[in-house]
PDB file of N, CA and C in Angstrom:
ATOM      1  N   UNK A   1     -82.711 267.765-127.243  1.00  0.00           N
ATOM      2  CA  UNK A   1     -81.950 268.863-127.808  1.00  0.00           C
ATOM      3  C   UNK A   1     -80.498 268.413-127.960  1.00  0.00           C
ATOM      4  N   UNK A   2     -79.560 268.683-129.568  1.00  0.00           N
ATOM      5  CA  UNK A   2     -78.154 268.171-129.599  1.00  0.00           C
ATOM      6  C   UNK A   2     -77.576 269.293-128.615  1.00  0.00           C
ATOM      7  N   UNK A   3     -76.382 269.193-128.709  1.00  0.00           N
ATOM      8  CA  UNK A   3     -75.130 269.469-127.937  1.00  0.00           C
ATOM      9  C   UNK A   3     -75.126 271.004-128.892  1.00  0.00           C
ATOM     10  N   UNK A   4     -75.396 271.045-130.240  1.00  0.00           N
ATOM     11  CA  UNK A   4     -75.360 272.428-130.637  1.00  0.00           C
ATOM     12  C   UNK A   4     -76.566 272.925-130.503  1.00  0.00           C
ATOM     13  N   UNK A   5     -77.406 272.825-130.116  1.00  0.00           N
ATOM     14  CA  UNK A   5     -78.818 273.435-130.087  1.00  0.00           C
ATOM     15  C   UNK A   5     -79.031 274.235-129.062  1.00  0.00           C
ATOM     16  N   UNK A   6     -78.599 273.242-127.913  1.00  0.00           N
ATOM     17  CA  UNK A   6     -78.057 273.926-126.445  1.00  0.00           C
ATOM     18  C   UNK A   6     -77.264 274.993-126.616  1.00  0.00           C
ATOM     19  N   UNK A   7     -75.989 274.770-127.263  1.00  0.00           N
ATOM     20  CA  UNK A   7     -75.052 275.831-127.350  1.00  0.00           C
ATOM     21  C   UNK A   7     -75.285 276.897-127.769  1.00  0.00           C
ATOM     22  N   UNK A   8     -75.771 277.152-128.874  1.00  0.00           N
ATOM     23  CA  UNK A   8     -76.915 278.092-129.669  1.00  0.00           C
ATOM     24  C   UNK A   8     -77.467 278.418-128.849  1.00  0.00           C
ATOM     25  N   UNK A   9     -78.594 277.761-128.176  1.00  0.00           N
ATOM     26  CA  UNK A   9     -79.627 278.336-127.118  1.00  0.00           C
ATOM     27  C   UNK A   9     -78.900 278.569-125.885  1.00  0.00           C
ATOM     28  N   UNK A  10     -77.873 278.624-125.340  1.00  0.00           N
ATOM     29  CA  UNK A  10     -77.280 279.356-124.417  1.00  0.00           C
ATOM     30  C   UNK A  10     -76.559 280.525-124.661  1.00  0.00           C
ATOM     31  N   UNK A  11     -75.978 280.604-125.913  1.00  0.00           N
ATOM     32  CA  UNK A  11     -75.372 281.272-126.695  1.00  0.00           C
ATOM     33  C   UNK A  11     -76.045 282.823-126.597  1.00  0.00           C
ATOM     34  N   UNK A  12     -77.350 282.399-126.967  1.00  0.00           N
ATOM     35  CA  UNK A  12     -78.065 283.106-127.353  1.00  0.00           C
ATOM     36  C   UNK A  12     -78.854 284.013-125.516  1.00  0.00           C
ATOM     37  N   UNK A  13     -78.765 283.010-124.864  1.00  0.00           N
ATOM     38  CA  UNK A  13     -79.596 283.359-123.334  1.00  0.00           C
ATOM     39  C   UNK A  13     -78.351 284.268-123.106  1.00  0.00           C
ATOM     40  N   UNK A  14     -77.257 283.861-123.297  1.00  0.00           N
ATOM     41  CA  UNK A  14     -75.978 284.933-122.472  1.00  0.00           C
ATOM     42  C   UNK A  14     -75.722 286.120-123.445  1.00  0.00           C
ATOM     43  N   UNK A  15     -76.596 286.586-123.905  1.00  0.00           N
ATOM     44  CA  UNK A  15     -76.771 288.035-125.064  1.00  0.00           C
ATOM     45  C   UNK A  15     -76.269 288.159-126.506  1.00  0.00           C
ATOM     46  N   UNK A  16     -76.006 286.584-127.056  1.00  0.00           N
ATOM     47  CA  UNK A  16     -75.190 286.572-128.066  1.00  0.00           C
ATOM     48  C   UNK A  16     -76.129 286.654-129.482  1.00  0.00           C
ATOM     49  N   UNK A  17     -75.629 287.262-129.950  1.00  0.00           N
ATOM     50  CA  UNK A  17     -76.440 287.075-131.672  1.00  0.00           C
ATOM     51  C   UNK A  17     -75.529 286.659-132.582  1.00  0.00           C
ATOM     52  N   UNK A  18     -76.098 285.450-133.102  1.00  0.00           N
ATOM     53  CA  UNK A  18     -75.046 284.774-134.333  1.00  0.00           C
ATOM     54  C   UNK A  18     -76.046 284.460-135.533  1.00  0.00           C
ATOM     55  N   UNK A  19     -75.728 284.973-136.965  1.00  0.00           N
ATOM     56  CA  UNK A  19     -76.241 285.171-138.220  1.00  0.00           C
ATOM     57  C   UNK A  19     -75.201 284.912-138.811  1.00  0.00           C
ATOM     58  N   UNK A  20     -75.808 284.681-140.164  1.00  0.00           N
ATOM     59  CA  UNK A  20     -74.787 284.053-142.055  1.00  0.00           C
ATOM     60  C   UNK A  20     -74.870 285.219-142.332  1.00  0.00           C
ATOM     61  N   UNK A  21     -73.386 285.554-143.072  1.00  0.00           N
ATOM     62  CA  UNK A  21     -73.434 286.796-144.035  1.00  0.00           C
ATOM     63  C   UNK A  21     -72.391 285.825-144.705  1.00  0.00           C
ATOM     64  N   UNK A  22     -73.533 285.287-145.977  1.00  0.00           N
ATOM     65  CA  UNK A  22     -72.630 284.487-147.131  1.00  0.00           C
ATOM     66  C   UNK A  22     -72.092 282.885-146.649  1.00  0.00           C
ATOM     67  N   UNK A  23     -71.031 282.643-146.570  1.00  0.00           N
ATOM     68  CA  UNK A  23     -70.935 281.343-145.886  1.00  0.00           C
ATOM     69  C   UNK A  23     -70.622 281.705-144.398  1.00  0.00           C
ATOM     70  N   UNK A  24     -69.981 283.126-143.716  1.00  0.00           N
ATOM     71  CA  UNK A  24     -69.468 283.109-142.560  1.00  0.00           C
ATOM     72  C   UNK A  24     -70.443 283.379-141.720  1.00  0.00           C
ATOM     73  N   UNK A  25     -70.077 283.060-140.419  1.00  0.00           N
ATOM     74  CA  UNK A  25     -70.492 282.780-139.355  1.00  0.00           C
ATOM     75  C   UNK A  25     -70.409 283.898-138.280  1.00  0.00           C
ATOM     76  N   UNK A  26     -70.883 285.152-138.302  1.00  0.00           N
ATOM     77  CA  UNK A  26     -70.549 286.051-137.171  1.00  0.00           C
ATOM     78  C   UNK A  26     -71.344 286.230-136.200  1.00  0.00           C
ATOM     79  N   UNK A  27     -71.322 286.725-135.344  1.00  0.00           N
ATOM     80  CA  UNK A  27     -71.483 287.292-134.182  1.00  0.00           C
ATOM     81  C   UNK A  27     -71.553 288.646-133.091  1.00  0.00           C
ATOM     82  N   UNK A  28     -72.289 288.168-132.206  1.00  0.00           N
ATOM     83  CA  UNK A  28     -71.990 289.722-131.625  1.00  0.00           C
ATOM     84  C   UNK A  28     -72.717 289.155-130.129  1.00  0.00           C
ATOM     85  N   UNK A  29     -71.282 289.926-128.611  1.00  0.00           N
ATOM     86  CA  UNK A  29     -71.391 289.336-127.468  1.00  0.00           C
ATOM     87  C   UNK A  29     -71.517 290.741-126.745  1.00  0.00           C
ATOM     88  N   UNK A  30     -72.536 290.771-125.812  1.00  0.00           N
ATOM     89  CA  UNK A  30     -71.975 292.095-125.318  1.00  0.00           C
ATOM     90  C   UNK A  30     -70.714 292.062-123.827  1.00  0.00           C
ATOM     91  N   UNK A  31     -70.541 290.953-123.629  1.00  0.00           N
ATOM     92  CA  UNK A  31     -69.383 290.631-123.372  1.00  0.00           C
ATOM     93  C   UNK A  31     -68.741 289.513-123.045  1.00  0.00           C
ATOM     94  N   UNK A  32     -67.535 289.632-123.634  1.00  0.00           N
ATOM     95  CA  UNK A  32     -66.667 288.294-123.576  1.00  0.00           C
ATOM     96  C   UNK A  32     -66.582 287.766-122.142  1.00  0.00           C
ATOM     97  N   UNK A  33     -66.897 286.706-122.364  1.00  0.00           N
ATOM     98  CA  UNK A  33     -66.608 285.567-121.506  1.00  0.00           C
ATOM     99  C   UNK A  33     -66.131 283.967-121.524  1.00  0.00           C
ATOM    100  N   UNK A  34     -65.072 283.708-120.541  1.00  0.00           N
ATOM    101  CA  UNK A  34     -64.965 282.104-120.799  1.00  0.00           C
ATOM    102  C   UNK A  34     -65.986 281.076-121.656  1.00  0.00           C
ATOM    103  N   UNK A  35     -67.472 281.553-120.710  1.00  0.00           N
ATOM    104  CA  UNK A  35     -68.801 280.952-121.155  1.00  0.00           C
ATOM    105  C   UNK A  35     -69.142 280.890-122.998  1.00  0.00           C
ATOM    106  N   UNK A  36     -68.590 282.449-123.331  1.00  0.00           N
ATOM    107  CA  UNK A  36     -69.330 282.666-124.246  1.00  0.00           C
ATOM    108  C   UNK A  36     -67.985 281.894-125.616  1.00  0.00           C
ATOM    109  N   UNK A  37     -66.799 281.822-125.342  1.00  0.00           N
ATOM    110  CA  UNK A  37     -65.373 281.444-126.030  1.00  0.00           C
ATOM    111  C   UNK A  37     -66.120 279.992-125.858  1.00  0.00           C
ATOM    112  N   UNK A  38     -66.011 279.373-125.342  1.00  0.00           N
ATOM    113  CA  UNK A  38     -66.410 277.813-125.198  1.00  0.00           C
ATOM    114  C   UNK A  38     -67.743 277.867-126.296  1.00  0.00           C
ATOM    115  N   UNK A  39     -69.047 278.387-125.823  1.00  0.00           N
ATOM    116  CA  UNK A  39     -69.872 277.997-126.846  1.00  0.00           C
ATOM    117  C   UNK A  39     -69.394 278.439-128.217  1.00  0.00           C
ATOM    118  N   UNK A  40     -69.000 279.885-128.381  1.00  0.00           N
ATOM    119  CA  UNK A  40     -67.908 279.781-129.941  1.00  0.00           C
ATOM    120  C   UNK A  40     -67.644 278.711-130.235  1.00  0.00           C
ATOM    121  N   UNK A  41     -66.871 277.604-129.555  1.00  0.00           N
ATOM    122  CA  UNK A  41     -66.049 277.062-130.300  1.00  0.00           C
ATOM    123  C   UNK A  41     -66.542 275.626-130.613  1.00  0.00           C
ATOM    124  N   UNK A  42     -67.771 275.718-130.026  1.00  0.00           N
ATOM    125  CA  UNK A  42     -68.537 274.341-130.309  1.00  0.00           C
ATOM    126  C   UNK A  42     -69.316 274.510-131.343  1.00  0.00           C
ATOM    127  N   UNK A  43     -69.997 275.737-131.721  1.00  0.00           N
ATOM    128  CA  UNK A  43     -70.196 276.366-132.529  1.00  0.00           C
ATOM    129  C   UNK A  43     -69.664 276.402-133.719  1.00  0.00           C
ATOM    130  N   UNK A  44     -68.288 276.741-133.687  1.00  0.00           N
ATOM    131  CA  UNK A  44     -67.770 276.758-134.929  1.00  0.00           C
ATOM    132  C   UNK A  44     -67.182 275.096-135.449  1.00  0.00           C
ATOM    133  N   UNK A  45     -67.470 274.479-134.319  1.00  0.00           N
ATOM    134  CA  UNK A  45     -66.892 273.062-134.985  1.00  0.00           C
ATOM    135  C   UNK A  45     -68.111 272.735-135.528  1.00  0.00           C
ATOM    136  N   UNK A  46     -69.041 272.844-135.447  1.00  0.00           N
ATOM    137  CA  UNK A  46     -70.059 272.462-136.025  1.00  0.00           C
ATOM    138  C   UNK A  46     -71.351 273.400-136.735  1.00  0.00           C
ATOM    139  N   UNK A  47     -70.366 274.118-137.465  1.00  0.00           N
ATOM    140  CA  UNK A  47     -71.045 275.104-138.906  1.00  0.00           C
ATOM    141  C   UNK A  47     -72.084 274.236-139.553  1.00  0.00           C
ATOM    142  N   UNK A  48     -72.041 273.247-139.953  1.00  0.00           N
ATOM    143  CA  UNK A  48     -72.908 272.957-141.198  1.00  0.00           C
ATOM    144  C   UNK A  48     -73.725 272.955-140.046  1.00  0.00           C
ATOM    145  N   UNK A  49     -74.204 272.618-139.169  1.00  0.00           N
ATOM    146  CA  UNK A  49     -75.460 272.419-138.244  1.00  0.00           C
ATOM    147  C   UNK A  49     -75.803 273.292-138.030  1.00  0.00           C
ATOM    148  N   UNK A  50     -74.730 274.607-137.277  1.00  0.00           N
ATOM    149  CA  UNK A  50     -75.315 275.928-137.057  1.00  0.00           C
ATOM    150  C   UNK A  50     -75.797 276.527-138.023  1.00  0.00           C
ATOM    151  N   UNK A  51     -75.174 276.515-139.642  1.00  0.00           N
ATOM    152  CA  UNK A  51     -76.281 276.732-140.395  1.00  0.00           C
ATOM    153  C   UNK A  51     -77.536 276.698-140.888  1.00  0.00           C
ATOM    154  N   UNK A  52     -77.330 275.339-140.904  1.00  0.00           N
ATOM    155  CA  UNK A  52     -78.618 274.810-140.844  1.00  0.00           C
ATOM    156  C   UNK A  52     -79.419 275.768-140.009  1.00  0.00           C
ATOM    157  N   UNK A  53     -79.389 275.542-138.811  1.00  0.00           N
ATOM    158  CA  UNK A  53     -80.175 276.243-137.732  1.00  0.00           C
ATOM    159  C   UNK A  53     -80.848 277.811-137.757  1.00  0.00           C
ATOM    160  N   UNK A  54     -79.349 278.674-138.069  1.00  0.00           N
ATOM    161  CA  UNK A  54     -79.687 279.301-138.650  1.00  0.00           C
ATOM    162  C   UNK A  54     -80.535 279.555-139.595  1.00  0.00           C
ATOM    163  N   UNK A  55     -80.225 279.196-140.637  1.00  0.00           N
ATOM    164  CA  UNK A  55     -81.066 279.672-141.604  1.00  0.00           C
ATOM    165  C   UNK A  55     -82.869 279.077-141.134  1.00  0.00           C
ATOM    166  N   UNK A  56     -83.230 278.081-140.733  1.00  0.00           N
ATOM    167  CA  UNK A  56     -84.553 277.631-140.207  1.00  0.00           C
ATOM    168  C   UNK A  56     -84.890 278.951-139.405  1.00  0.00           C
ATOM    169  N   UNK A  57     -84.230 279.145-138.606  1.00  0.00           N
ATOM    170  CA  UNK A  57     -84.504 280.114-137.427  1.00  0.00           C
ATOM    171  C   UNK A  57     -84.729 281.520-138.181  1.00  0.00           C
ATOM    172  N   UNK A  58     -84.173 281.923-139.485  1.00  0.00           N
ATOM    173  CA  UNK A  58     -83.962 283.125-139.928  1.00  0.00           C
ATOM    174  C   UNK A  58     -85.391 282.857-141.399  1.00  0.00           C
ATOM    175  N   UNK A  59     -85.842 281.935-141.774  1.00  0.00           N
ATOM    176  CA  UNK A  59     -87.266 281.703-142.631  1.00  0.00           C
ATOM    177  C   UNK A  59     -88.482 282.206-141.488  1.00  0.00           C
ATOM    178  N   UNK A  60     -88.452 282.218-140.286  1.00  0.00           N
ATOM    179  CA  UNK A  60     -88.934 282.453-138.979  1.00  0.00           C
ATOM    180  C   UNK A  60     -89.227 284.159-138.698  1.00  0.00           C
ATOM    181  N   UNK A  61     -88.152 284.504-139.206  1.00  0.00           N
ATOM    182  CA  UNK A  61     -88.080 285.992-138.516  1.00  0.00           C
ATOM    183  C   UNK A  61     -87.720 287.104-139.710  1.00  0.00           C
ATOM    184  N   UNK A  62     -88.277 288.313-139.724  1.00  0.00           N
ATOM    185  CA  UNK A  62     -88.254 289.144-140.482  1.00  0.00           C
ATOM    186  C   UNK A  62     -86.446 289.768-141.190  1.00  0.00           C
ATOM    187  N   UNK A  63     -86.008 289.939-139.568  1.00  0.00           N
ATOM    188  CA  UNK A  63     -84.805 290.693-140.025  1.00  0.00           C
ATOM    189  C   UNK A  63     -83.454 289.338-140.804  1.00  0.00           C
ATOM    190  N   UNK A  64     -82.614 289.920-141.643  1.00  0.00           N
ATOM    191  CA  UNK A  64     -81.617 289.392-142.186  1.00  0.00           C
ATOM    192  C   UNK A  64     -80.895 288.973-141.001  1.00  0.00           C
ATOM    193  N   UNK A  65     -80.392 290.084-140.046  1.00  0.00           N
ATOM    194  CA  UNK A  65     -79.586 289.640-139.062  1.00  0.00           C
ATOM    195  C   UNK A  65     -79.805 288.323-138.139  1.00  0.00           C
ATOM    196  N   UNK A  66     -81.493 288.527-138.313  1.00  0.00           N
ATOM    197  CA  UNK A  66     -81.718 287.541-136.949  1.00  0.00           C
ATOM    198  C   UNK A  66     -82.236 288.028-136.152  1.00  0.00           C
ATOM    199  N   UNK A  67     -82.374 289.135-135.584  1.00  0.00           N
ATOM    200  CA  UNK A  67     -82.475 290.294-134.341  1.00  0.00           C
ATOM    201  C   UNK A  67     -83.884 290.720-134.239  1.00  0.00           C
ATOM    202  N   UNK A  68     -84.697 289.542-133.403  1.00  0.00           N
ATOM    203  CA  UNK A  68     -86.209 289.985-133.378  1.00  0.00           C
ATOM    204  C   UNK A  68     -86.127 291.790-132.942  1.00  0.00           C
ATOM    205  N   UNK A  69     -85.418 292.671-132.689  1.00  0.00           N
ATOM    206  CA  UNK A  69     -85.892 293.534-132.936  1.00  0.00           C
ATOM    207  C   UNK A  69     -85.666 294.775-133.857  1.00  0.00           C
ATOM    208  N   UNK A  70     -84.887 293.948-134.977  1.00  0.00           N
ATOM    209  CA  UNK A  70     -84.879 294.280-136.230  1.00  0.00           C
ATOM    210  C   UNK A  70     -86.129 294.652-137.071  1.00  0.00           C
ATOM    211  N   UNK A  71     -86.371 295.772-137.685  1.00  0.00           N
ATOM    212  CA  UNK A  71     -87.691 295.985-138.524  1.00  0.00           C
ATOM    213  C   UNK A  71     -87.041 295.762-140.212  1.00  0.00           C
ATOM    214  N   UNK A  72     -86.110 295.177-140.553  1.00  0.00           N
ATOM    215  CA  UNK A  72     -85.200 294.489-141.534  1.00  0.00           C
ATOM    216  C   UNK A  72     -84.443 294.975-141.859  1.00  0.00           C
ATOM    217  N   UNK A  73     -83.453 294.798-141.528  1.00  0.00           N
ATOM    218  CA  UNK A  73     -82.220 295.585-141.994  1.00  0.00           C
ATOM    219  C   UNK A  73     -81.368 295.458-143.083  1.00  0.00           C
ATOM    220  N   UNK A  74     -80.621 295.732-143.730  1.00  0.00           N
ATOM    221  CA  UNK A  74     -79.541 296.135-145.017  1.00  0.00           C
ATOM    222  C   UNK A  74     -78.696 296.464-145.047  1.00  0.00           C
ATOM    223  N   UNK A  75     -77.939 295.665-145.735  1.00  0.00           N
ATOM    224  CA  UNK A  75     -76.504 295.840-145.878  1.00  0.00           C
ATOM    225  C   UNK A  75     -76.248 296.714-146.575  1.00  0.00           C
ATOM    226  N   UNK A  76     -75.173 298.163-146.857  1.00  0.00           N
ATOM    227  CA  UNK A  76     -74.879 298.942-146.821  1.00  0.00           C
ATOM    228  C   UNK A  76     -73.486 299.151-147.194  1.00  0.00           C
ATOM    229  N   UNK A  77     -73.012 298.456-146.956  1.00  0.00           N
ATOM    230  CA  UNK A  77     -71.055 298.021-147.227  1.00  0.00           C
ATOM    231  C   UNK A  77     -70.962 296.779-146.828  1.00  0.00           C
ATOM    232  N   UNK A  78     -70.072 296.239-146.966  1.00  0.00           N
ATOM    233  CA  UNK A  78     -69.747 295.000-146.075  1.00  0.00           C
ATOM    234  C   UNK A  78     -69.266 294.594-144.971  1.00  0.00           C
ATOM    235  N   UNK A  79     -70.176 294.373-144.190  1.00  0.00           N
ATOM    236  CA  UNK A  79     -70.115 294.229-142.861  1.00  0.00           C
ATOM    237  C   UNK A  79     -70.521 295.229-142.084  1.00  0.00           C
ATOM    238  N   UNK A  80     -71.284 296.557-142.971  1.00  0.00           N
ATOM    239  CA  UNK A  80     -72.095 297.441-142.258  1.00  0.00           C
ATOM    240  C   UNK A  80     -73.432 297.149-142.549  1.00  0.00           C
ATOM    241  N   UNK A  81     -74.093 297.364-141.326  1.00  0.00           N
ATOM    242  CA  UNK A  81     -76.000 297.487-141.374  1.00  0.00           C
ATOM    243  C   UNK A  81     -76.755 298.573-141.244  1.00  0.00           C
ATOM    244  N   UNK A  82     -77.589 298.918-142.106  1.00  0.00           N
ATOM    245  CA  UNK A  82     -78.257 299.815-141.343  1.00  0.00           C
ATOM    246  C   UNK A  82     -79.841 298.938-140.775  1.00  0.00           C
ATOM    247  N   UNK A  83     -80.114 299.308-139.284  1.00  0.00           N
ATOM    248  CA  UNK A  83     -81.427 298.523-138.614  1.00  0.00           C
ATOM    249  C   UNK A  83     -82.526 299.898-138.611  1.00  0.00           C
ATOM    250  N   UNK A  84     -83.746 299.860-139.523  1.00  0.00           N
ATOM    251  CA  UNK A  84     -84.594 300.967-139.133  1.00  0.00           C
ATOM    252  C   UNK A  84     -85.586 300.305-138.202  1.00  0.00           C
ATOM    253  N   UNK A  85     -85.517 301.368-137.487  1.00  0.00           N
ATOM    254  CA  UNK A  85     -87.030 300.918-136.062  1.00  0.00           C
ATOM    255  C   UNK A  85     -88.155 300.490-136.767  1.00  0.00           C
ATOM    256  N   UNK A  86     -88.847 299.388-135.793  1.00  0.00           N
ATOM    257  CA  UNK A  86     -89.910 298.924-136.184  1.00  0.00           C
ATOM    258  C   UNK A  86     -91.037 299.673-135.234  1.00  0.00           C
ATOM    259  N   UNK A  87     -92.201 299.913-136.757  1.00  0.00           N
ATOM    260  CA  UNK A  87     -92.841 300.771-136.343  1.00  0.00           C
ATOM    261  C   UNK A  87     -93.907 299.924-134.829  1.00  0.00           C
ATOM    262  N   UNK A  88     -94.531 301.419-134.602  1.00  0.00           N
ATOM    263  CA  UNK A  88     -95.222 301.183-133.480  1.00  0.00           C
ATOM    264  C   UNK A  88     -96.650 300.623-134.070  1.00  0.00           C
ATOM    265  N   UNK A  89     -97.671 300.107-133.152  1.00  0.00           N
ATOM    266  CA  UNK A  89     -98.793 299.187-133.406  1.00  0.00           C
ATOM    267  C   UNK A  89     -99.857 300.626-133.806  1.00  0.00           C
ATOM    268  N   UNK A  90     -99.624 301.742-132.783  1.00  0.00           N
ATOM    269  CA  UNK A  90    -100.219 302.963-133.577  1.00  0.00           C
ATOM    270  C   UNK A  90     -99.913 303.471-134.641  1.00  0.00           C
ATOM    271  N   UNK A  91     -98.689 303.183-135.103  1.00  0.00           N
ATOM    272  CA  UNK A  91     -98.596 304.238-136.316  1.00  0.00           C
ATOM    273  C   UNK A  91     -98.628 302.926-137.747  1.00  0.00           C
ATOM    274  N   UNK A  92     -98.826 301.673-137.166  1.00  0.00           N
ATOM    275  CA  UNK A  92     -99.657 301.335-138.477  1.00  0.00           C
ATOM    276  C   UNK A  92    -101.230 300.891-138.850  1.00  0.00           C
ATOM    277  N   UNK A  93    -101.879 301.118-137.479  1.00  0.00           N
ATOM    278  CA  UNK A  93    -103.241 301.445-137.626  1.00  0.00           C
ATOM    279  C   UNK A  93    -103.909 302.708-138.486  1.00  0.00           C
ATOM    280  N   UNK A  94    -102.691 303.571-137.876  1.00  0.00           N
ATOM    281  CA  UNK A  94    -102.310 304.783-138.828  1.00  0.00           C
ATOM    282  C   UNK A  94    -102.780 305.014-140.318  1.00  0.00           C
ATOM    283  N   UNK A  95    -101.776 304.317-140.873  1.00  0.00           N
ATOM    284  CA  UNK A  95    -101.225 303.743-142.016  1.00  0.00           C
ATOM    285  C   UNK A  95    -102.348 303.156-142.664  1.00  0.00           C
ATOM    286  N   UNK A  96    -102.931 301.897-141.961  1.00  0.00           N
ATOM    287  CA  UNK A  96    -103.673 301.692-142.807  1.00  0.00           C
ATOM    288  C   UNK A  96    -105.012 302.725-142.790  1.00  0.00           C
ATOM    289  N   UNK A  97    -105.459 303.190-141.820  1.00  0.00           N
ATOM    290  CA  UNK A  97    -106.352 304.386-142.134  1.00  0.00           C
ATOM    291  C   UNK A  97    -106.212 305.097-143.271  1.00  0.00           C
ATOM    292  N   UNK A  98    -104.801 305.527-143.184  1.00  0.00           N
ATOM    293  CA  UNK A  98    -104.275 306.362-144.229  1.00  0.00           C
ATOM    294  C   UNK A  98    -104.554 305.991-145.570  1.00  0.00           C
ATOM    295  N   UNK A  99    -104.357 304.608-145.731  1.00  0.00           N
ATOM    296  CA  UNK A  99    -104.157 303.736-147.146  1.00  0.00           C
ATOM    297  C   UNK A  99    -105.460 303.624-148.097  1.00  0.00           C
ATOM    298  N   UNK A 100    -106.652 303.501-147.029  1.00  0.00           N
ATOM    299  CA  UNK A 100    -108.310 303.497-147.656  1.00  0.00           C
ATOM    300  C   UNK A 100    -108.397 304.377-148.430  1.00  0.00           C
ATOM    301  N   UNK A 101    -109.276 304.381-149.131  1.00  0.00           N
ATOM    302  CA  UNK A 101    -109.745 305.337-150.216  1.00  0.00           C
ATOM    303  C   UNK A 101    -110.733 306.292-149.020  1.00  0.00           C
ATOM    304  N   UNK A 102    -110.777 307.263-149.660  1.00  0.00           N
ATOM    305  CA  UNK A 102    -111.232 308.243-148.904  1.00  0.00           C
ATOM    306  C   UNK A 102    -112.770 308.519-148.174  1.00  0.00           C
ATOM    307  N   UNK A 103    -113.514 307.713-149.362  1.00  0.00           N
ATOM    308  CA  UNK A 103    -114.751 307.695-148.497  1.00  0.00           C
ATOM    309  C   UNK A 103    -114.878 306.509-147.303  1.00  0.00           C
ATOM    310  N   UNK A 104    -113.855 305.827-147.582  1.00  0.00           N
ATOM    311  CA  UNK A 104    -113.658 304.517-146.676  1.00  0.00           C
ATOM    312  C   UNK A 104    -113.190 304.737-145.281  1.00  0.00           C
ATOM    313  N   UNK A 105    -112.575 306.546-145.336  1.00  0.00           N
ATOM    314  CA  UNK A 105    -112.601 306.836-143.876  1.00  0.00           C
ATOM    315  C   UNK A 105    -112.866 306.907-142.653  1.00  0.00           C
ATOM    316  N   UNK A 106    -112.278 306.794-141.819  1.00  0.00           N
ATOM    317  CA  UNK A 106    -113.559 307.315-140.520  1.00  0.00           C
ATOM    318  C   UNK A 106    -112.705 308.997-140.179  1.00  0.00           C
ATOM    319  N   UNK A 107    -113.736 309.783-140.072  1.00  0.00           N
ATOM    320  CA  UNK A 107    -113.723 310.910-139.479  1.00  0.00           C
ATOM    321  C   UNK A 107    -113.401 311.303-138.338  1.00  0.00           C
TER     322      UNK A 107
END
């Protein structure tokens, strides 16, 4: 594992979420720390990699943000999201019940 992969993957263990919106690089910590300023900044010295990464990591996962528990979210303004809940495993068994043609039901 490089020196940014780690960083990323610690980055990420100490509650951090980092995603592309366009070429930039943001983030979100739920709190600042020495720990978390240091991996920033290894991070940001080395964008083209974290991109890279990113984006591999984000062909992987549904939401734009990144946020496995994103059900996909949308941009809305810039730099606003809206995240709708991802549905439950019942309510798309649901769904597809719902979806059959009607004699294809079960009762």
């Amino acid at each position: 594992m490089t020196e940014v992969e780690e960083a990323l993957a610690r980055f990420q263990g100490i509650g951090g979420t980092l995603w592309l919106e366009a070429d930039l690089l943001r983030y979100r910590l739920p709190e600042v720390s020495p720990e978390a300023i240091r991996l920033l900044e290894i991070l940001r010295r080395h964008k083209p990699v974290v991109a890279t990464l990113l984006r591999e990591h984000k062909e992987q996962t549904l939401a734009p943000c990144g946020s496995p528990e994103c059900a996909g979210c949308y941009e809305v303004e810039s730099g606003r999201r809206i995240h709708p809940p991802k549905p439950s495993q019942e309510w798309l068994d649901w769904l597809a019940r719902w979806q059959k043609p009607k004699g294809d039901r079960a009762q």
